[in-house]
N, C-alpha and C. Protein backbone atom coordinates (compact mmCIF):
# COMPACT_ATOMS: atom_id res chain seq x y z
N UNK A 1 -67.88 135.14 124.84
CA UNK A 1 -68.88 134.84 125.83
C UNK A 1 -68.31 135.18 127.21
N UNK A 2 -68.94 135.65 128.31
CA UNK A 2 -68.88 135.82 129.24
C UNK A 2 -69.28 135.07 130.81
N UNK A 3 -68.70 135.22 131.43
CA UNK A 3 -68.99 134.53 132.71
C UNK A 3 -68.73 135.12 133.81
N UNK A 4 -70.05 135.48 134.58
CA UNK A 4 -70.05 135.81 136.03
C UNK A 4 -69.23 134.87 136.92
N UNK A 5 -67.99 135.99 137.95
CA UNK A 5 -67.62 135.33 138.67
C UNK A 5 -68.08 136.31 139.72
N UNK A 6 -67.77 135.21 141.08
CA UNK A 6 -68.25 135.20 142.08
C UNK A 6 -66.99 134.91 143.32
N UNK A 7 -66.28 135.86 144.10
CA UNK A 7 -65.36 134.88 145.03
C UNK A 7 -65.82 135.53 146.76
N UNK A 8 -65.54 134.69 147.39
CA UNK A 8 -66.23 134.22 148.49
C UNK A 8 -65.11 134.18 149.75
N UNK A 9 -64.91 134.65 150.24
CA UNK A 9 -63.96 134.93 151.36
C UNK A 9 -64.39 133.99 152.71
N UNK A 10 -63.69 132.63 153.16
CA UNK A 10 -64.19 131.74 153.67
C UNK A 10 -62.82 131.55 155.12
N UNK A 11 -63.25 131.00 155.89
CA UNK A 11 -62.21 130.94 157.59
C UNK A 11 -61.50 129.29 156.95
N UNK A 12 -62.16 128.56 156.57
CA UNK A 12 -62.03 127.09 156.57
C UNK A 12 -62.25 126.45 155.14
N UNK A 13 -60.95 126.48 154.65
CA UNK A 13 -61.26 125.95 153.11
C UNK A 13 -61.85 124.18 152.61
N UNK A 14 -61.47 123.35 153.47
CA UNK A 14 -61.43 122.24 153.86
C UNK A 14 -63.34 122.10 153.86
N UNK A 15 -63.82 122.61 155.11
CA UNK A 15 -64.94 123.00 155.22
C UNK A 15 -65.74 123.30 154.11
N UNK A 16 -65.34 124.37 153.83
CA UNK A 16 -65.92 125.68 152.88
C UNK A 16 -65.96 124.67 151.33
N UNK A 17 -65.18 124.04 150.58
CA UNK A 17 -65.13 122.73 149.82
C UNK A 17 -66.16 121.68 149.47
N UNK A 18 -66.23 121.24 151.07
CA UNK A 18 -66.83 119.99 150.95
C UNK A 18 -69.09 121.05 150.51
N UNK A 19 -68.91 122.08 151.20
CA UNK A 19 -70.60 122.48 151.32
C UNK A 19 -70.46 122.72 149.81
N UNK A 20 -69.41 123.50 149.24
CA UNK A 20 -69.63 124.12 147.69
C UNK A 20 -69.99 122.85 147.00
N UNK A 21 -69.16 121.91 146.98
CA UNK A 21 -69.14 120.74 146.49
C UNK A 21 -70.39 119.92 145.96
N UNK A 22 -71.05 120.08 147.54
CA UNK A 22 -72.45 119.32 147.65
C UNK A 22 -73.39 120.53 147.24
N UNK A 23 -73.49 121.48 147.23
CA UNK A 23 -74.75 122.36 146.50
C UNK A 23 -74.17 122.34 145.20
N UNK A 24 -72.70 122.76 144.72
CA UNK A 24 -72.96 122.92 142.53
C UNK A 24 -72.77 121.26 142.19
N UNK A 25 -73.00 120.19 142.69
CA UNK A 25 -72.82 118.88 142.57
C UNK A 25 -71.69 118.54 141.89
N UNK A 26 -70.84 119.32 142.35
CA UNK A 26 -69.43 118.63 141.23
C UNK A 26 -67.93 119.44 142.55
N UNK A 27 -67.31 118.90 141.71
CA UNK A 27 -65.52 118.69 142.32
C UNK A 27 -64.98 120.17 142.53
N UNK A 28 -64.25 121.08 143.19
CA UNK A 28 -63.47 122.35 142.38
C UNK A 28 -62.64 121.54 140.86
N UNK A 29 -62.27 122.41 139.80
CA UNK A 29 -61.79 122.47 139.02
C UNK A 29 -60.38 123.09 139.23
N UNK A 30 -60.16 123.92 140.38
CA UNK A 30 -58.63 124.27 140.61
C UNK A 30 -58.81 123.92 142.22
N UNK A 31 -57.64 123.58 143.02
CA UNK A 31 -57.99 122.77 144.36
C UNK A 31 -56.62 123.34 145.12
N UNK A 32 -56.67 123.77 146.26
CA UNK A 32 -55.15 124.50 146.58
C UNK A 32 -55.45 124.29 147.99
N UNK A 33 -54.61 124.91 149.02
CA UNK A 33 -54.82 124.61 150.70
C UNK A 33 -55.52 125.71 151.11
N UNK A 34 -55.58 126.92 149.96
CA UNK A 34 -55.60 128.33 150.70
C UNK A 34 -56.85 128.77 149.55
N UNK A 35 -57.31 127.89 147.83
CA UNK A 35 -57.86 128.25 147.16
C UNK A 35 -58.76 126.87 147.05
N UNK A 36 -60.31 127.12 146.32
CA UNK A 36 -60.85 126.47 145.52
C UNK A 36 -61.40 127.25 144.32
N UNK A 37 -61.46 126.83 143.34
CA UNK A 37 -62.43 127.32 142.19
C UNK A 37 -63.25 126.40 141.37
N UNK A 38 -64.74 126.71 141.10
CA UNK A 38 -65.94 125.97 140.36
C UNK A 38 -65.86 126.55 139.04
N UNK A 39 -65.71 125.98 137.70
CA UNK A 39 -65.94 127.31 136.54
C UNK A 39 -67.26 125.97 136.17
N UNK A 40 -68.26 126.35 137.02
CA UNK A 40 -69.80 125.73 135.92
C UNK A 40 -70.22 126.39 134.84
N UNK A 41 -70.86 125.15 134.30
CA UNK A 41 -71.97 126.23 132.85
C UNK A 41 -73.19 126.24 133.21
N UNK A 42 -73.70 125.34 134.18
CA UNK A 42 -75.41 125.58 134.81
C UNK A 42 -75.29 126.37 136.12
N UNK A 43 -75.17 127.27 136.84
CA UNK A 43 -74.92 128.78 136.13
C UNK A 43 -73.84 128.65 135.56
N UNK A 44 -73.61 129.52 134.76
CA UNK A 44 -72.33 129.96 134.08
C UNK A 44 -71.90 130.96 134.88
N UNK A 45 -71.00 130.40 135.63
CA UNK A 45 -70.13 131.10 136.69
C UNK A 45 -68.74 130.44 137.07
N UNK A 46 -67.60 131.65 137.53
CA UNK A 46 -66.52 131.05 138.11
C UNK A 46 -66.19 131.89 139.23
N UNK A 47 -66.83 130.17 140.21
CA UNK A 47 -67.09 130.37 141.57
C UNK A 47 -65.69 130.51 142.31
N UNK A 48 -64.88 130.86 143.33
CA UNK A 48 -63.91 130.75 143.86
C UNK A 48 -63.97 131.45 145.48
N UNK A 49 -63.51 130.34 145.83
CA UNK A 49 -62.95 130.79 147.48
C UNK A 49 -61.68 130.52 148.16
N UNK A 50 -61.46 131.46 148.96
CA UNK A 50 -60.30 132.04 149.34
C UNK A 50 -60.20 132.10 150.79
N UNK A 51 -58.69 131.68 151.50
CA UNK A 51 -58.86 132.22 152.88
C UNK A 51 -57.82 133.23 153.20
N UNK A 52 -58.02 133.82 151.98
CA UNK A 52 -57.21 135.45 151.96
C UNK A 52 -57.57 136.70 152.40
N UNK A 53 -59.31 136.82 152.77
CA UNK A 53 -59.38 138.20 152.90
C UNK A 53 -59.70 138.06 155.21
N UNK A 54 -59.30 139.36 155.47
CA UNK A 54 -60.05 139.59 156.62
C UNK A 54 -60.66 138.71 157.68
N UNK A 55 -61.94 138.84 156.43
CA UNK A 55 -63.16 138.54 156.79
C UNK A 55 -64.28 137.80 155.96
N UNK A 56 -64.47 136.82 156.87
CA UNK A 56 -65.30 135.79 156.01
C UNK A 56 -66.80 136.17 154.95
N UNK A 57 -66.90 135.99 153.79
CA UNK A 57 -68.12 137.01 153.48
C UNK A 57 -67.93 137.09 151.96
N UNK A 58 -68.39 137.87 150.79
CA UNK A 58 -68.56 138.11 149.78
C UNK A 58 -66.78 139.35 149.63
N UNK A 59 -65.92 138.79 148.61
CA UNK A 59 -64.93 139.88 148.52
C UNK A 59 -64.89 140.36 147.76
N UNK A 60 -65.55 139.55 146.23
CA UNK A 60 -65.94 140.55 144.83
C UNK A 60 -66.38 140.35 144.13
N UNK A 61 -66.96 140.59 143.07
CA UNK A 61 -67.94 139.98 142.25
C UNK A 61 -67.45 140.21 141.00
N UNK A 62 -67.55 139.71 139.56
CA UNK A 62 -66.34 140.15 138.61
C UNK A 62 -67.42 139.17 137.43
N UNK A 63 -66.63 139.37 135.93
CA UNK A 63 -66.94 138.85 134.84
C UNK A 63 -65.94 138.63 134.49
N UNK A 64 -65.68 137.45 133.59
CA UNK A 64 -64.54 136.47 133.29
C UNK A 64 -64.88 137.04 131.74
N UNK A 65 -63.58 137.30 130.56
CA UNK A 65 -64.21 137.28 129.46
C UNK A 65 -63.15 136.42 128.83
N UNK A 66 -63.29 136.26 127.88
CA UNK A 66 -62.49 134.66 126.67
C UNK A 66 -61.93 135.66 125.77
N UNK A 67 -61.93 137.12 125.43
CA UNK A 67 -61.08 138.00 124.58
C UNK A 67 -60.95 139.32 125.34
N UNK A 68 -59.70 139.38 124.87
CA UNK A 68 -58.81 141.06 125.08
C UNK A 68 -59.51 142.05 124.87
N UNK A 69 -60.34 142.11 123.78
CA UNK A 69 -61.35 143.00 123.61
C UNK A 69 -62.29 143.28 123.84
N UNK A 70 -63.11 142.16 124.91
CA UNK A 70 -64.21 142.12 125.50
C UNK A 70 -63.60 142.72 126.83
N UNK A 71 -62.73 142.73 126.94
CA UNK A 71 -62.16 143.28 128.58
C UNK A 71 -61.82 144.50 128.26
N UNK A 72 -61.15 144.76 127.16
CA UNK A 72 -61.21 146.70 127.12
C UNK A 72 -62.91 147.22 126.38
N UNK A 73 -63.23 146.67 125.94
CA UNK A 73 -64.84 147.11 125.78
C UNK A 73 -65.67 147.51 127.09
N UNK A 74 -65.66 146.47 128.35
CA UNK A 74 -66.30 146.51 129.01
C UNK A 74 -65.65 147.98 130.28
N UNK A 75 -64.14 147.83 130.10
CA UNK A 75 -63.31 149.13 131.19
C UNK A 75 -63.48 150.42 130.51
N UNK A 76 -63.91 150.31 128.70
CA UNK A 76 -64.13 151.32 128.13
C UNK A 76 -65.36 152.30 128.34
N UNK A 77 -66.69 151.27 128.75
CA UNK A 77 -67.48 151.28 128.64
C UNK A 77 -67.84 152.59 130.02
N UNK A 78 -67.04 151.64 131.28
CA UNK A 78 -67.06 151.68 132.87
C UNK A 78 -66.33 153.69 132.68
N UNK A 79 -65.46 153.68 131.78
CA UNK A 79 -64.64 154.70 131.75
C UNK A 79 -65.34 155.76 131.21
N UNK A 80 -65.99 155.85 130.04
CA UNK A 80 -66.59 156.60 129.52
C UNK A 80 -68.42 157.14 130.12
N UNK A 81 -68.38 155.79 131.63
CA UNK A 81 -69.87 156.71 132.52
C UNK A 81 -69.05 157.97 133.32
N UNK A 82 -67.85 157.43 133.09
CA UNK A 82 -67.19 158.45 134.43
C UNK A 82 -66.58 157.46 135.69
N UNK A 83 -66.90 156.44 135.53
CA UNK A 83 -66.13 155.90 136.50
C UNK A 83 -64.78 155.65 136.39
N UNK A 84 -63.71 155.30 137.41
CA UNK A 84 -62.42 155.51 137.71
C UNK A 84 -62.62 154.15 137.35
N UNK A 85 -61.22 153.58 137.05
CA UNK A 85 -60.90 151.96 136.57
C UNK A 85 -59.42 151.62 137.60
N UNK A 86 -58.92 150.44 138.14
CA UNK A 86 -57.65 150.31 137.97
C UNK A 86 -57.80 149.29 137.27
N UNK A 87 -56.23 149.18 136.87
CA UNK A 87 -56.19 148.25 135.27
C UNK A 87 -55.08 148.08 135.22
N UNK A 88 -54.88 146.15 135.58
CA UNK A 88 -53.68 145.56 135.70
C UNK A 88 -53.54 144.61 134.44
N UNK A 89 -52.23 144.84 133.91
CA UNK A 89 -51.34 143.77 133.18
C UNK A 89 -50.47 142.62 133.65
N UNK A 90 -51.14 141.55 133.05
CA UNK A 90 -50.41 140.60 133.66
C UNK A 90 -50.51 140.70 134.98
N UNK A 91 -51.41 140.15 135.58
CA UNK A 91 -50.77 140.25 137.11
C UNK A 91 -51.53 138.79 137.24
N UNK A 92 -50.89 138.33 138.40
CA UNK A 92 -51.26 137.28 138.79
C UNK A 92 -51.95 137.43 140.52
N UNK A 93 -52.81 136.32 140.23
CA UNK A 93 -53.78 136.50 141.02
C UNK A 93 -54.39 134.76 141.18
N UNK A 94 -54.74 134.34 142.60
CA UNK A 94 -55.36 133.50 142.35
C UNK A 94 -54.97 132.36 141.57
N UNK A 95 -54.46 132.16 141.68
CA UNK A 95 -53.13 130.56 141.10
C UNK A 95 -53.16 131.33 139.39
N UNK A 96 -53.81 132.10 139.07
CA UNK A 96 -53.57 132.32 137.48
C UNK A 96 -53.14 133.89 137.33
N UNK A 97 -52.47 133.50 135.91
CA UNK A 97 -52.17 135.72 135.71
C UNK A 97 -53.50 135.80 134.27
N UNK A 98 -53.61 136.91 134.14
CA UNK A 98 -54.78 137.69 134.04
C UNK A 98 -54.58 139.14 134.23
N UNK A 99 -55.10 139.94 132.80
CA UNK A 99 -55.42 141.41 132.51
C UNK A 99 -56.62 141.89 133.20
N UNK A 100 -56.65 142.81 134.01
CA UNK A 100 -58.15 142.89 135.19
C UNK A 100 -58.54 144.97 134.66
N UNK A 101 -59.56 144.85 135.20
CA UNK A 101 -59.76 146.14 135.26
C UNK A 101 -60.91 146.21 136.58
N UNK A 102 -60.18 146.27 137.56
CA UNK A 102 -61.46 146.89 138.88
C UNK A 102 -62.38 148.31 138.81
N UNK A 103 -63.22 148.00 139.25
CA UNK A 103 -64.20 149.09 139.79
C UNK A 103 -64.89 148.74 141.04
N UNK A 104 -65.61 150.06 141.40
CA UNK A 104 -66.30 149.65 142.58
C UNK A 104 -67.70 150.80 142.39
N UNK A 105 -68.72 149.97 142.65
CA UNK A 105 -70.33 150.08 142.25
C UNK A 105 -70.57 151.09 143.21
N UNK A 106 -71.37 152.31 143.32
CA UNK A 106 -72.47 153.14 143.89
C UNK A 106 -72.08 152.60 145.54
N UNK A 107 -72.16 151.34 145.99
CA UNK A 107 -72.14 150.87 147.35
C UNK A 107 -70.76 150.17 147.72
N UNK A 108 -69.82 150.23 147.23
CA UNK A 108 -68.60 149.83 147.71
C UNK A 108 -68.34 148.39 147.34
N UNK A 109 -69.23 147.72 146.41
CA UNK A 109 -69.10 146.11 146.26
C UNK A 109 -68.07 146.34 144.99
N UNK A 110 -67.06 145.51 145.24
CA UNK A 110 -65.46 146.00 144.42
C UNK A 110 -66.28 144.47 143.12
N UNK A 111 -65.86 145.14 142.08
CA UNK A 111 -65.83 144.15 140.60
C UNK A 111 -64.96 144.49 139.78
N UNK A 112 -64.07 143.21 139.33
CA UNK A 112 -63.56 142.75 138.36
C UNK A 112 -63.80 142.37 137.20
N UNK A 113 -63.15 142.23 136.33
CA UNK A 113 -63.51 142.50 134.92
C UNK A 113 -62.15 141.93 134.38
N UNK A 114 -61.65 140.49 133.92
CA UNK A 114 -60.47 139.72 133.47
C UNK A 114 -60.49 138.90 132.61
N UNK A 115 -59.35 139.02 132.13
CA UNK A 115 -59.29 138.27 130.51
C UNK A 115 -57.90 137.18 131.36
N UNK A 116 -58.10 135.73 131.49
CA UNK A 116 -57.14 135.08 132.02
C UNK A 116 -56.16 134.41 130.88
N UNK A 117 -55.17 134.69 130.88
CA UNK A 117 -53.86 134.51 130.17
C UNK A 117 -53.65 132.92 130.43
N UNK A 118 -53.71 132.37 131.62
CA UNK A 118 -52.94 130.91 131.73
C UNK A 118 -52.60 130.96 133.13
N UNK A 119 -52.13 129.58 133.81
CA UNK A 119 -52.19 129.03 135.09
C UNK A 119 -51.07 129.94 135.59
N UNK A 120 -51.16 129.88 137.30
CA UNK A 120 -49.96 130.38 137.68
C UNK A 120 -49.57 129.40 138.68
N UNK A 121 -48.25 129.51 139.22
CA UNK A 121 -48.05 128.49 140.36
C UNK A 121 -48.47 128.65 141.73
N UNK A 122 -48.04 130.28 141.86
CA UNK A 122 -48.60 130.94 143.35
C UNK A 122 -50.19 131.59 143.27
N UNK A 123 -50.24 131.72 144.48
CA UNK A 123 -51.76 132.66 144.44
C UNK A 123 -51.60 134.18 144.12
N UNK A 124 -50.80 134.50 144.31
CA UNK A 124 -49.99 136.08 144.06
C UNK A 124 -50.50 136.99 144.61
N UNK A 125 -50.74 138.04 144.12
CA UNK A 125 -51.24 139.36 145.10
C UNK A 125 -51.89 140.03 144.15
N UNK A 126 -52.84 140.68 144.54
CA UNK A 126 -54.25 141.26 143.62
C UNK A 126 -54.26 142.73 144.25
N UNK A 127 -54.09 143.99 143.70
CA UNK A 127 -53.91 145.09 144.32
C UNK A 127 -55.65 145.68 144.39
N UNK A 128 -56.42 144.85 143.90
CA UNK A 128 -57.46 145.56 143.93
C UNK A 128 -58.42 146.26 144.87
N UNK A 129 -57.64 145.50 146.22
CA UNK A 129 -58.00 146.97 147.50
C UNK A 129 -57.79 148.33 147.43
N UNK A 130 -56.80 148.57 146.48
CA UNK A 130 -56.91 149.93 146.07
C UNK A 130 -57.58 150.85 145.65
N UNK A 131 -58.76 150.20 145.62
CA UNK A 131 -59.69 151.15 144.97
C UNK A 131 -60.82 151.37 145.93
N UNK A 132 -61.15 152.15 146.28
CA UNK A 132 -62.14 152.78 147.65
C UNK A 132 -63.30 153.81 147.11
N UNK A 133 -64.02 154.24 147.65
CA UNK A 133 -65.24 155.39 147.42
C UNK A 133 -64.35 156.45 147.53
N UNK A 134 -64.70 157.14 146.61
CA UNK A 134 -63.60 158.84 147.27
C UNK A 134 -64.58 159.42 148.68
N UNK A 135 -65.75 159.28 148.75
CA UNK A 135 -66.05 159.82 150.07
C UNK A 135 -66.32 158.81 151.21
N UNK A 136 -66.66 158.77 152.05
CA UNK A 136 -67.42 157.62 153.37
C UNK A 136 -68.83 157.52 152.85
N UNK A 137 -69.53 158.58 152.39
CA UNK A 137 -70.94 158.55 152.14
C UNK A 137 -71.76 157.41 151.23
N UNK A 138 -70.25 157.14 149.90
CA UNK A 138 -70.55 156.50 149.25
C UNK A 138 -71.48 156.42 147.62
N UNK A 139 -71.89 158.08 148.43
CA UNK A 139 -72.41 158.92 146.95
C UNK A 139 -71.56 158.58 145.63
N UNK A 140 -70.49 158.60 145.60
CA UNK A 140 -69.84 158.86 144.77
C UNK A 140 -69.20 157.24 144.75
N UNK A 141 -69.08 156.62 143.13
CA UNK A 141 -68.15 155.40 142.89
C UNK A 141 -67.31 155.20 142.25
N UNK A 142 -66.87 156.55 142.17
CA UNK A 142 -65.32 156.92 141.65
C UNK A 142 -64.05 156.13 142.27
N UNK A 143 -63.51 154.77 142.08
CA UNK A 143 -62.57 154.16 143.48
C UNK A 143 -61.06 155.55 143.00
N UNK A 144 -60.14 155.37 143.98
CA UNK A 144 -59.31 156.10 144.02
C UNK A 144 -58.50 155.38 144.84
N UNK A 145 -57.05 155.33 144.30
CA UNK A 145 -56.03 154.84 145.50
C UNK A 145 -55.91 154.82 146.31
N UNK A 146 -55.62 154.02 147.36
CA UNK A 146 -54.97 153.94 148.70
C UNK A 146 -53.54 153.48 148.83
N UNK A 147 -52.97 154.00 150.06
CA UNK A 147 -51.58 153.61 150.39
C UNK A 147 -51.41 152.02 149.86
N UNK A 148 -50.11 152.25 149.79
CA UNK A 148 -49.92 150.86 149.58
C UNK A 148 -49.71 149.57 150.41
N UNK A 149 -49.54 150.34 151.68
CA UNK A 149 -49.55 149.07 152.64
C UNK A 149 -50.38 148.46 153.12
N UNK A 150 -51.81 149.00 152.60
CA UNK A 150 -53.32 148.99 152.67
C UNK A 150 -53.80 147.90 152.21
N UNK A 151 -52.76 147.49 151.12
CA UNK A 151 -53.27 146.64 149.95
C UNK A 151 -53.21 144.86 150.52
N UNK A 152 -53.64 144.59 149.70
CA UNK A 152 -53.63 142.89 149.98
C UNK A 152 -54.28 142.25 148.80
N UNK A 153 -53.80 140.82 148.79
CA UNK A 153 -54.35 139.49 148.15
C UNK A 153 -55.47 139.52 147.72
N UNK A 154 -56.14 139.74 146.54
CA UNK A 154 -58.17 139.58 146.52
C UNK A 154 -58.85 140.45 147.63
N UNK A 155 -58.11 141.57 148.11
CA UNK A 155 -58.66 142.42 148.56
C UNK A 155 -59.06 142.25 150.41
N UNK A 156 -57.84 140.55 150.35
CA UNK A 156 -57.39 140.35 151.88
C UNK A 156 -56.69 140.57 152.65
N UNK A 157 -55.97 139.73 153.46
CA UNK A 157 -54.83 140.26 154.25
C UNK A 157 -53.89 139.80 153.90
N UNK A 158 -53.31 139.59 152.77
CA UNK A 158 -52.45 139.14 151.94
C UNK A 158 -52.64 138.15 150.74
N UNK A 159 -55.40 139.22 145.77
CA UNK A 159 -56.53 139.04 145.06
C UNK A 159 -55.43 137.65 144.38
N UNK A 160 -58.97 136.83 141.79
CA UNK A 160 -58.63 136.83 140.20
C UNK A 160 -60.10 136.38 140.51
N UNK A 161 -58.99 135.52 140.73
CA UNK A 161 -59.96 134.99 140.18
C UNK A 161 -59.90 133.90 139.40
């Protein structure tokens, strides 16, 4: 089974907490200074916010899956329209490590695609800024590397989910 996630790039976690809190009527399920995360089943979503990226706002949108094989099915799937994948092992991200496979949609909205392994202690680093439009136009949603000093946290300024 699957689950839409959702993470949310916020200035004020403290803040940002208490509003999530009071609209999905319940607690985070993971609670950090710099992280929160919701995993509800009314939506079935795993909500998470971060004061890792930039800029306050939407940083990626992703599906959570419960097997290894639902996560290479779905990068298989992404691979065989023609789209470009990156595709991390083990990496940790977001207080947990987790097998990911990024893409990025027609309009530049970056998605994930992770099978989570188990807790982590740190928030770690998520390379999935790496992946960009090959043109500005955006025609094209082929992502393609960028430098590496480019990179950051959930696609901030130092990524899961």
């Amino acid at each position: 089974m699957k689950r839409l996630h959702v993470h949310i790039a916020v200035s004020d976690i403290s803040q940002s907490v208490g509003f999530y809190s009071t609209l999905f009527g319940a607690e985070p399920s993971v609670l950090k200074g710099d992280y929160a995360k919701w995993m509800l089943d009314d939506p079935r979503v795993n909500f998470a916010i971060s004061t890792h990226s930039a800029a306050p706002g939407l940083d990626h949108l992703g599906i959570q899956v419960e097997e290894a094989s639902e996560l290479s099915e779905i990068a298989g799937r992404l691979k065989a329209a023609g789209a470009s994948t990156f595709d991390e092992a083990a990496t940790v991200c977001c207080y947990a490590q987790s097998d990911k496979s990024w893409v990025q949609d027609p309009s530049g909205v970056r998605w994930e695609t992770f099978h989570t392994l188990g807790a982590a202690a740190v928030y770690g680093e998520d390379r999935s800024s790496e992946i960009r439009p090959q043109n500005d136009s955006g025609a094209c949603c082929a992502p393609q590397a960028v430098p590496a000093e480019a990179t950051a946290c959930c696609g901030g300024a130092s990524a899961a989910a």
